[in-house]
PDB file of N, CA and C in Angstrom:
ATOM      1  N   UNK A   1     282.244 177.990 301.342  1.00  0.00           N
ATOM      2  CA  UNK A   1     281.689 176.818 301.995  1.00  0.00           C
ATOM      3  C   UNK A   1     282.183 175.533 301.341  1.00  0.00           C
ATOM      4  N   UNK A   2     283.101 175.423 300.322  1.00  0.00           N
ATOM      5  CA  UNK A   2     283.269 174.536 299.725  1.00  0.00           C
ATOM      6  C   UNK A   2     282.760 174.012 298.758  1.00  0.00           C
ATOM      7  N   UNK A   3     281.609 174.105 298.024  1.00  0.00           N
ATOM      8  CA  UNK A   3     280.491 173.297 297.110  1.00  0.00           C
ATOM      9  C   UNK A   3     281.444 173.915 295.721  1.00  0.00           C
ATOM     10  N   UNK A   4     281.347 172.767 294.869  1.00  0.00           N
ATOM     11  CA  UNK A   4     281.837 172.609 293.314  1.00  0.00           C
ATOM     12  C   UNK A   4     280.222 173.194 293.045  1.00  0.00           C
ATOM     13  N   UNK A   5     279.714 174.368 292.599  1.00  0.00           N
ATOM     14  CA  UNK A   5     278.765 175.020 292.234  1.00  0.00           C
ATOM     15  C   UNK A   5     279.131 175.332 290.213  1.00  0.00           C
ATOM     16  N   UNK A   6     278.379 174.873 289.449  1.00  0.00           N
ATOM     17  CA  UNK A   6     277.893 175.754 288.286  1.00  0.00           C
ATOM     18  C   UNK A   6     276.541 176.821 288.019  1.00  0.00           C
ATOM     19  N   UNK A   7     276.837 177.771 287.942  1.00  0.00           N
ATOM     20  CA  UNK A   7     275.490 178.427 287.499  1.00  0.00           C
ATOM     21  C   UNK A   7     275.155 177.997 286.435  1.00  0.00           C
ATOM     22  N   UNK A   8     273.424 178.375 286.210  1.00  0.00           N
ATOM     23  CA  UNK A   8     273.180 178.569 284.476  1.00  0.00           C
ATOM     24  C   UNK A   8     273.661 179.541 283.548  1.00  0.00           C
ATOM     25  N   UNK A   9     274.207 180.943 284.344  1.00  0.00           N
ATOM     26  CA  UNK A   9     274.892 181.015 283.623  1.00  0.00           C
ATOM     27  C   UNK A   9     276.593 180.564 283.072  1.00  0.00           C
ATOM     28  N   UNK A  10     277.243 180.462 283.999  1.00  0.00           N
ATOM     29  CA  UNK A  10     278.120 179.918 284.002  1.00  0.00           C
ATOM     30  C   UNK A  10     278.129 178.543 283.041  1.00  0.00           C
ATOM     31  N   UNK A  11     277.424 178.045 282.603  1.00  0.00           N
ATOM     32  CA  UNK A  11     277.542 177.039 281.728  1.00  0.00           C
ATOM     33  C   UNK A  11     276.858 177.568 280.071  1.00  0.00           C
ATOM     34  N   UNK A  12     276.178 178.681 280.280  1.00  0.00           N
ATOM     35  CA  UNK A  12     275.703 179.671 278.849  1.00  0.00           C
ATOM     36  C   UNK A  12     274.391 179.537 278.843  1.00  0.00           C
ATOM     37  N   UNK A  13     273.535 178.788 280.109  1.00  0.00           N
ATOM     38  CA  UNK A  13     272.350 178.452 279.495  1.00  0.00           C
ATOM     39  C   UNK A  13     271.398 180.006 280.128  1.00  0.00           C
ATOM     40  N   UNK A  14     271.796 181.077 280.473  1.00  0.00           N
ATOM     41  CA  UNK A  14     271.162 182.249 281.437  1.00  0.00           C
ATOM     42  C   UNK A  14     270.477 182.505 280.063  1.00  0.00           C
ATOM     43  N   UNK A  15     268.709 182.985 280.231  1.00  0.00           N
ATOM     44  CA  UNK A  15     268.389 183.666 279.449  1.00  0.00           C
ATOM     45  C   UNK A  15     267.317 183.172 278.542  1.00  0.00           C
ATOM     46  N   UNK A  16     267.745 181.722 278.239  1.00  0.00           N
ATOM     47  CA  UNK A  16     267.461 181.062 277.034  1.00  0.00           C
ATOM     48  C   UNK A  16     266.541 180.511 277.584  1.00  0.00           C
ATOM     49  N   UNK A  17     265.513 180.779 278.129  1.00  0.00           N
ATOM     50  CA  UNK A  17     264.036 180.167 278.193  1.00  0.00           C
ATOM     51  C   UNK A  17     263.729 178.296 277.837  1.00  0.00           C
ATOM     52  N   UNK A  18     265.194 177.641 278.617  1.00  0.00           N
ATOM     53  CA  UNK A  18     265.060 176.332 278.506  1.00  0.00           C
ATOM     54  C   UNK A  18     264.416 175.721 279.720  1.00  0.00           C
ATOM     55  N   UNK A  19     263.940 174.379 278.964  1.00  0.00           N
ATOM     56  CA  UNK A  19     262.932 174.184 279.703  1.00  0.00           C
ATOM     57  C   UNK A  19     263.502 173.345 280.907  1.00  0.00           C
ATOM     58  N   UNK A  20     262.548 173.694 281.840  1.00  0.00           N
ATOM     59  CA  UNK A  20     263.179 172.529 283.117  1.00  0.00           C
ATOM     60  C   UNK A  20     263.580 171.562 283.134  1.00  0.00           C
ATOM     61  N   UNK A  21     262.909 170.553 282.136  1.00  0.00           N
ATOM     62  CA  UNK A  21     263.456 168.958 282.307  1.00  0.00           C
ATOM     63  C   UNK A  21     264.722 169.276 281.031  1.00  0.00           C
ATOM     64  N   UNK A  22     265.152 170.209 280.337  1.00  0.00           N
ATOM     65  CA  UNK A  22     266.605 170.489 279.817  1.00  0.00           C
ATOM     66  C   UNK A  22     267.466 170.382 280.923  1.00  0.00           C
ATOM     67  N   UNK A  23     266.927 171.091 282.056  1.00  0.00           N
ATOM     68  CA  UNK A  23     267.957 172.047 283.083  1.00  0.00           C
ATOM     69  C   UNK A  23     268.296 170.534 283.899  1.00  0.00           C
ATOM     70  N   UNK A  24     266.977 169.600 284.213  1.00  0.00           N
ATOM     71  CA  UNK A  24     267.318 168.683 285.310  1.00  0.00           C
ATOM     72  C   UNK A  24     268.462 167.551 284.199  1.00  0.00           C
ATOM     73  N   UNK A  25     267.925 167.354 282.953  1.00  0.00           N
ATOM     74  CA  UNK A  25     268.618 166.417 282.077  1.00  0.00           C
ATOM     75  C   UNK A  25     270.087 166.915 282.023  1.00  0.00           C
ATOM     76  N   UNK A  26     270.234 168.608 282.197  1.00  0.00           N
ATOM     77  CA  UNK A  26     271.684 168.709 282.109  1.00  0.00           C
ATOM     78  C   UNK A  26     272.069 168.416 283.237  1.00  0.00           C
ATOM     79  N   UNK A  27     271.802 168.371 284.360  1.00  0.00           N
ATOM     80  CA  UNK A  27     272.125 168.276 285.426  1.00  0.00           C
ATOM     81  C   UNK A  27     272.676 166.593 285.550  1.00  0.00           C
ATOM     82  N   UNK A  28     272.070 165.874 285.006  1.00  0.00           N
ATOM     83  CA  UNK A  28     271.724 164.559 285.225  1.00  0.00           C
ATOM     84  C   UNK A  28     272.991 164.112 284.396  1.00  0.00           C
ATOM     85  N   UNK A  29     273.147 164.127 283.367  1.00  0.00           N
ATOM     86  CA  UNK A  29     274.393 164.209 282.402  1.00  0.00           C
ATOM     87  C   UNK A  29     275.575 164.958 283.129  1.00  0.00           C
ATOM     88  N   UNK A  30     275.707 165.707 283.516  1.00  0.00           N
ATOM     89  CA  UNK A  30     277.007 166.328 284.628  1.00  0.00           C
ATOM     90  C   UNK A  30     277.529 165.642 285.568  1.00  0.00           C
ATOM     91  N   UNK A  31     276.259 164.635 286.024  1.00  0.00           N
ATOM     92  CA  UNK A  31     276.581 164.449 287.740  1.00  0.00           C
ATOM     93  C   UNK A  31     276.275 165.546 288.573  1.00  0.00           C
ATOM     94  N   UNK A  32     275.555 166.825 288.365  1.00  0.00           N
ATOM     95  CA  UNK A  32     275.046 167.548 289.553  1.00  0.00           C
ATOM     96  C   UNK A  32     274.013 167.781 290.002  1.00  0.00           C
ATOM     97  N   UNK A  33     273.775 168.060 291.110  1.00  0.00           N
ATOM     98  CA  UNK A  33     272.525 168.765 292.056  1.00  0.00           C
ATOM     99  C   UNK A  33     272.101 169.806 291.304  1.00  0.00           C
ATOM    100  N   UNK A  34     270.894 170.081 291.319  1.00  0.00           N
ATOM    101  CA  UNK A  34     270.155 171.165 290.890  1.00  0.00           C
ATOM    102  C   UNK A  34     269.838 171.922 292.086  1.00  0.00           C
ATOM    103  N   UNK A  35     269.691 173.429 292.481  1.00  0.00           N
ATOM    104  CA  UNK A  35     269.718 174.444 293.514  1.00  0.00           C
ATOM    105  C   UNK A  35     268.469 175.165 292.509  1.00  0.00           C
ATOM    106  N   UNK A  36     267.150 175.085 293.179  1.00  0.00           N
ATOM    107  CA  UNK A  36     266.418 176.118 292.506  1.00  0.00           C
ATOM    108  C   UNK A  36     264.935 177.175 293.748  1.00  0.00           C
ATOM    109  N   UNK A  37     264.989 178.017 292.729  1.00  0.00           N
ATOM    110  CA  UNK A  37     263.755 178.691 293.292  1.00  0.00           C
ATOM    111  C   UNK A  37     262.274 178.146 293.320  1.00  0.00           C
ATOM    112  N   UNK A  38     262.178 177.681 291.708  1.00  0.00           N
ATOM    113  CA  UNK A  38     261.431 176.918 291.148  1.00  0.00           C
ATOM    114  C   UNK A  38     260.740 175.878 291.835  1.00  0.00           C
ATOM    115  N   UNK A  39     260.440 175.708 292.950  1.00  0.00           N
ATOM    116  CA  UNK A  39     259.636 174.945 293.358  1.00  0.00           C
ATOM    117  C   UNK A  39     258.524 173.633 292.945  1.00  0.00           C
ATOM    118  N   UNK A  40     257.946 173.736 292.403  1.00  0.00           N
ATOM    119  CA  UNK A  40     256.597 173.545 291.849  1.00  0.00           C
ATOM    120  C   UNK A  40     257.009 172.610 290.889  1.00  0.00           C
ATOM    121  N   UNK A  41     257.642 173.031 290.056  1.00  0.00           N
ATOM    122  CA  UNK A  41     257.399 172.194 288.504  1.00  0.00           C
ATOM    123  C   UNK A  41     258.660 171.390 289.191  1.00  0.00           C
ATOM    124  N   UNK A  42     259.773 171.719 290.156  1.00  0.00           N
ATOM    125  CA  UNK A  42     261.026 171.182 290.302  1.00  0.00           C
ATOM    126  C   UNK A  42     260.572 169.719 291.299  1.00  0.00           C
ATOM    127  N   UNK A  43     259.577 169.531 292.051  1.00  0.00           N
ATOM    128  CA  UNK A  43     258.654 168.724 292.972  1.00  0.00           C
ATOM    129  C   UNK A  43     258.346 167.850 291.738  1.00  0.00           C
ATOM    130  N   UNK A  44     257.756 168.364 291.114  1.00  0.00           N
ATOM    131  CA  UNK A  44     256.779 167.283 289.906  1.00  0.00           C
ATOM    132  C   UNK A  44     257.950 166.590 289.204  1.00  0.00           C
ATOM    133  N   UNK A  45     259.265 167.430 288.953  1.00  0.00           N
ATOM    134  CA  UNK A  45     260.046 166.479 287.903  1.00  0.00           C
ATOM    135  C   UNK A  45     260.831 165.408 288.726  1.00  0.00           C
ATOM    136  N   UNK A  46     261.244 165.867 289.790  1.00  0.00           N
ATOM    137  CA  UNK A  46     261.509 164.899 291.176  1.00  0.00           C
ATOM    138  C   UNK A  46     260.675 163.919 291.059  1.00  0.00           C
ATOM    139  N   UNK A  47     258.768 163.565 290.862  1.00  0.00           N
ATOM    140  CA  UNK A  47     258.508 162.622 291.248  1.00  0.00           C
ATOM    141  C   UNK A  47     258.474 161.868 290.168  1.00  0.00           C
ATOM    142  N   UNK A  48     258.270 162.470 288.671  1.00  0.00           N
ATOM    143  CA  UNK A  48     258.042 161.845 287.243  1.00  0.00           C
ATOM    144  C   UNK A  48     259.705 161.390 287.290  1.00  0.00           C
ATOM    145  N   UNK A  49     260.906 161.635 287.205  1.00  0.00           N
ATOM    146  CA  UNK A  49     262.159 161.652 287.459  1.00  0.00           C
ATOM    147  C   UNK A  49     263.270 161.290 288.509  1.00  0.00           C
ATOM    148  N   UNK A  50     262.684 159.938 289.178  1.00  0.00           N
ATOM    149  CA  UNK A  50     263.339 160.587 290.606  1.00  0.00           C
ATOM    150  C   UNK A  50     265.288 159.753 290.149  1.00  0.00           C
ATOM    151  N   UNK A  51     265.904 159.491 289.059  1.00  0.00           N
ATOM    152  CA  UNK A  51     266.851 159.439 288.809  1.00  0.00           C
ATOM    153  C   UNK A  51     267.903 160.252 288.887  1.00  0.00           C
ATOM    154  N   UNK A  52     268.190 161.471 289.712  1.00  0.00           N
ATOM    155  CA  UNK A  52     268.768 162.659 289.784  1.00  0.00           C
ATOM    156  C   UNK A  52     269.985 162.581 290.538  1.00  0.00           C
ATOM    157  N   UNK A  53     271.002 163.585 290.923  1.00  0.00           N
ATOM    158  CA  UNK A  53     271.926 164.029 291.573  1.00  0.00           C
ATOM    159  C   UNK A  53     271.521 164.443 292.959  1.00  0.00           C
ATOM    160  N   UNK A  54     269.888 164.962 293.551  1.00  0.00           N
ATOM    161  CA  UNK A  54     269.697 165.401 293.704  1.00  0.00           C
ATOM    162  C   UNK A  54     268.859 167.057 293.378  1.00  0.00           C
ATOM    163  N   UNK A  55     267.934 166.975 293.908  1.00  0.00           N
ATOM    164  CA  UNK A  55     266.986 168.640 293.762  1.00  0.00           C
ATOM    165  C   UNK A  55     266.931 169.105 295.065  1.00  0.00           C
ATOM    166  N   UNK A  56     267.419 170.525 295.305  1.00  0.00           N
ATOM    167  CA  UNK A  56     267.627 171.172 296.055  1.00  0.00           C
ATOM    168  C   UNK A  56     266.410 172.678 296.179  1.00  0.00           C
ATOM    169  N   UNK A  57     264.854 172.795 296.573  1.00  0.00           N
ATOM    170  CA  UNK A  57     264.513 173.731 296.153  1.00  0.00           C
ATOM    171  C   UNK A  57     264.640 174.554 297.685  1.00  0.00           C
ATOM    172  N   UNK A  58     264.566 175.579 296.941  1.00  0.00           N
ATOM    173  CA  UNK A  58     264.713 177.075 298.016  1.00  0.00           C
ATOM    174  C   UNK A  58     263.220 177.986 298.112  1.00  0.00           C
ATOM    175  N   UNK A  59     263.076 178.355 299.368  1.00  0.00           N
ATOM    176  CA  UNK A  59     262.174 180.078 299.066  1.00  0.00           C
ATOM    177  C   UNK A  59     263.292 180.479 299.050  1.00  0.00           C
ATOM    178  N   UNK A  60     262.713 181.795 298.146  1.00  0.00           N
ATOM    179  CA  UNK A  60     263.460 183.192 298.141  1.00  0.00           C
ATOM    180  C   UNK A  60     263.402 184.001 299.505  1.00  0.00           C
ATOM    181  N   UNK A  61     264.872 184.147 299.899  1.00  0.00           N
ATOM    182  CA  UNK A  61     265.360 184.942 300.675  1.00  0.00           C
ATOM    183  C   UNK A  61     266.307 186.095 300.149  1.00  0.00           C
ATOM    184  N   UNK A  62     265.699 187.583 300.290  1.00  0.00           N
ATOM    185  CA  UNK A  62     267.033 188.322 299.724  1.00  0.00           C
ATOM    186  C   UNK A  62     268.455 188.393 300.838  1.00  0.00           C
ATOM    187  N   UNK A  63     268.586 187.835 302.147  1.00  0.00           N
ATOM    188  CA  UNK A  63     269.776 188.053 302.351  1.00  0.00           C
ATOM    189  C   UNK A  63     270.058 186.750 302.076  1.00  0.00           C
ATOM    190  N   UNK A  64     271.213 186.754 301.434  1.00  0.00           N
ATOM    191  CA  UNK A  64     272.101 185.675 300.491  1.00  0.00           C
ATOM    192  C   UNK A  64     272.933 184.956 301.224  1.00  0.00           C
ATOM    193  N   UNK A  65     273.496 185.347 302.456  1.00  0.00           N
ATOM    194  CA  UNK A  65     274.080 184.909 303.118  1.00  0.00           C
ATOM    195  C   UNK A  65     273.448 183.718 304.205  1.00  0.00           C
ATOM    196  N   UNK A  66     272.653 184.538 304.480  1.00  0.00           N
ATOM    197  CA  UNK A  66     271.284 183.585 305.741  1.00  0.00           C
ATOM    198  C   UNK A  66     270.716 182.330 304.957  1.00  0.00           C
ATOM    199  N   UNK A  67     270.713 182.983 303.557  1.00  0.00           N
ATOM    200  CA  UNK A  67     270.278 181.835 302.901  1.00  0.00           C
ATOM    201  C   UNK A  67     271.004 180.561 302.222  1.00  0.00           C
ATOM    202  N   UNK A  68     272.416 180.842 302.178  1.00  0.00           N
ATOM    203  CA  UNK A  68     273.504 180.078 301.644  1.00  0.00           C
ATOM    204  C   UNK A  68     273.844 179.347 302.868  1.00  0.00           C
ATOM    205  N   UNK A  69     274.157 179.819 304.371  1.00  0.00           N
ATOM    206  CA  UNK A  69     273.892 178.883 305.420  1.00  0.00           C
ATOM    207  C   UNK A  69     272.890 178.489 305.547  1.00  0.00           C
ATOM    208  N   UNK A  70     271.920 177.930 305.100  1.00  0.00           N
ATOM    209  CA  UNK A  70     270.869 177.220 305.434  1.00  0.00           C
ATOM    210  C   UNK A  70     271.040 176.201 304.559  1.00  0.00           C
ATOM    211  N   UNK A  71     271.157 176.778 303.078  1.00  0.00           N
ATOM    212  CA  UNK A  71     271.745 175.556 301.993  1.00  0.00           C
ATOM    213  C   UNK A  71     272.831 174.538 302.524  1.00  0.00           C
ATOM    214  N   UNK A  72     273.770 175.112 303.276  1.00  0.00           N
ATOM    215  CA  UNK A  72     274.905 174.243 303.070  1.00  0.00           C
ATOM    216  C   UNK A  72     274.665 173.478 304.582  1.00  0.00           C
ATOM    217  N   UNK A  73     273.670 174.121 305.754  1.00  0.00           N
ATOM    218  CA  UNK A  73     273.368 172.812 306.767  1.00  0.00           C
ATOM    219  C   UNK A  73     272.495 172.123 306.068  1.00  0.00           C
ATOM    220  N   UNK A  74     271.615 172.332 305.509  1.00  0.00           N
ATOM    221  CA  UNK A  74     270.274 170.987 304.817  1.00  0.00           C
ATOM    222  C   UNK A  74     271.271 170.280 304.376  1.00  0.00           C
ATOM    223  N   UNK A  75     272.804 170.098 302.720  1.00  0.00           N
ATOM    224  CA  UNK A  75     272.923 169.107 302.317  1.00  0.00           C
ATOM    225  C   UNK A  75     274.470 168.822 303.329  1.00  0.00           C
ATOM    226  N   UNK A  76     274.446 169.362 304.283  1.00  0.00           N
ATOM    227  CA  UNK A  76     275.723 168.869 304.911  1.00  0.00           C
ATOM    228  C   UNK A  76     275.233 168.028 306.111  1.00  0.00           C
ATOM    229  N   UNK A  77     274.338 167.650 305.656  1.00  0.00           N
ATOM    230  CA  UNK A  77     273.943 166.353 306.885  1.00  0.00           C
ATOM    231  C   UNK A  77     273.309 165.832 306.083  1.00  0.00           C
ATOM    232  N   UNK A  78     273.204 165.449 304.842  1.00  0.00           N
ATOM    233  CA  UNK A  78     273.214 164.048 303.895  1.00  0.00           C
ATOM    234  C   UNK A  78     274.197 163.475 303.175  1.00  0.00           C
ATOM    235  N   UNK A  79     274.262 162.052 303.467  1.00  0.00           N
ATOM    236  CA  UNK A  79     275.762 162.051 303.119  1.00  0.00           C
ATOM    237  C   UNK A  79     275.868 161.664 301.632  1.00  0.00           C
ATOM    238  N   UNK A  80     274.711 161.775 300.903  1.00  0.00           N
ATOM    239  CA  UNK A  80     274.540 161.312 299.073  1.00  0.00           C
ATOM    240  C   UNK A  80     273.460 162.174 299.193  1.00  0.00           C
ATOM    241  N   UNK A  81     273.284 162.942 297.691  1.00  0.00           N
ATOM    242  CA  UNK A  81     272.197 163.671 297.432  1.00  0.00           C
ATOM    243  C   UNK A  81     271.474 163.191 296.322  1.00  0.00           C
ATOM    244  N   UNK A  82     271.864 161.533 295.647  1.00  0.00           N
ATOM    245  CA  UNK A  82     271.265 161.497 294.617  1.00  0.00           C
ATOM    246  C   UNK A  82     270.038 160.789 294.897  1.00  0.00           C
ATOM    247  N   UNK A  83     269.099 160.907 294.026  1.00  0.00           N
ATOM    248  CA  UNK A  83     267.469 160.891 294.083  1.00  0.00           C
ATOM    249  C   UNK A  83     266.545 161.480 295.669  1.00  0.00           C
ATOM    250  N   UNK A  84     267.450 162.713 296.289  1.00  0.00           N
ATOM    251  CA  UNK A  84     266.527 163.091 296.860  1.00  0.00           C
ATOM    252  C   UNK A  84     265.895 164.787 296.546  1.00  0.00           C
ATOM    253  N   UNK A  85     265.577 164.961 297.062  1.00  0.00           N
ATOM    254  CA  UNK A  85     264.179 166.350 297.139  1.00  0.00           C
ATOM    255  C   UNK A  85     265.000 167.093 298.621  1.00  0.00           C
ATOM    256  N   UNK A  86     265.553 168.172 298.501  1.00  0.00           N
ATOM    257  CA  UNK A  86     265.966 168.853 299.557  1.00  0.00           C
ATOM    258  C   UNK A  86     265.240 169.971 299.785  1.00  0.00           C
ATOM    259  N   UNK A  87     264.320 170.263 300.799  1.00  0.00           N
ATOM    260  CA  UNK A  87     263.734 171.716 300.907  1.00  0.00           C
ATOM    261  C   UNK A  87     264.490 172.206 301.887  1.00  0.00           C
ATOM    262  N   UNK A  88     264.638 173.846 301.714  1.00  0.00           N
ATOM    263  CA  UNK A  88     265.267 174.859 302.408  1.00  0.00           C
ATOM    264  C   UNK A  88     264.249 175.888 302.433  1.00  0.00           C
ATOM    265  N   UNK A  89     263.882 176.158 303.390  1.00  0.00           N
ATOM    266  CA  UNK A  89     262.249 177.226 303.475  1.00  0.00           C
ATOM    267  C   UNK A  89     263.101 178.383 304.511  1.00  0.00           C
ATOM    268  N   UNK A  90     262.637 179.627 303.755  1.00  0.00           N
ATOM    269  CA  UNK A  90     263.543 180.790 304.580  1.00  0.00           C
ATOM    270  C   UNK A  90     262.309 180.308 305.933  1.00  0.00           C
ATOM    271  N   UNK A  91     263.292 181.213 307.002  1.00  0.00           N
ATOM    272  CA  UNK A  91     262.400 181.238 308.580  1.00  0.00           C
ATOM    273  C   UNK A  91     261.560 182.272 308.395  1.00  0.00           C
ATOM    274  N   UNK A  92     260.306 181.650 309.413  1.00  0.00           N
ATOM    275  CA  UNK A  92     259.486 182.812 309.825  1.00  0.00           C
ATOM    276  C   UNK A  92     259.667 184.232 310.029  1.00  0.00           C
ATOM    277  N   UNK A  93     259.147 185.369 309.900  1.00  0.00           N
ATOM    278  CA  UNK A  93     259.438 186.543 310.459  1.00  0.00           C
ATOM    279  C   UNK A  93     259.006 186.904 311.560  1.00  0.00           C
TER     280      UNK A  93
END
């Protein structure tokens, strides 16, 4: 789909029980969007924080695919993602 994507792991941080506002501060220092499951605490640092690249939160969907097109229509019809809050909510069943 095109997206310049880093994982956490991909950058070494998988594992290491760092804390969210690490994850958004690294993010913030990069220049990137954050993509999370995390909901909840990721809303709150959005509003204490709204200086960002962008926050991107997701439900969990296990097909990966259904769910990666949904990611890439939500931020492919904004044309800057910094300081917003992107929700992607899997569909109804």
């Amino acid at each position: 789909m095109g997206h310049d994507i880093l994982t956490v792991q991909e950058a070494g941080n998988a594992g290491l029980g760092i804390p969210d506002e690490e994850v958004l501060a690294f993010a913030v220092s990069n220049q990137r969007a954050v993509l999370t499951l995390n909901r909840g605490d990721f809303i709150r640092l959005h509003r204490s924080q709204p200086n960002h690249a962008g926050i991107i939160i997701c439900t969990q969907d296990n097909n990966w695919e259904r769910q990666a097109t949904r990611i890439n229509e939500a931020i492919s019809t904004e044309e800057i993602l910094t300081g917003k809050l992107i929700r992607v909510n899997r569909p109804p069943q």
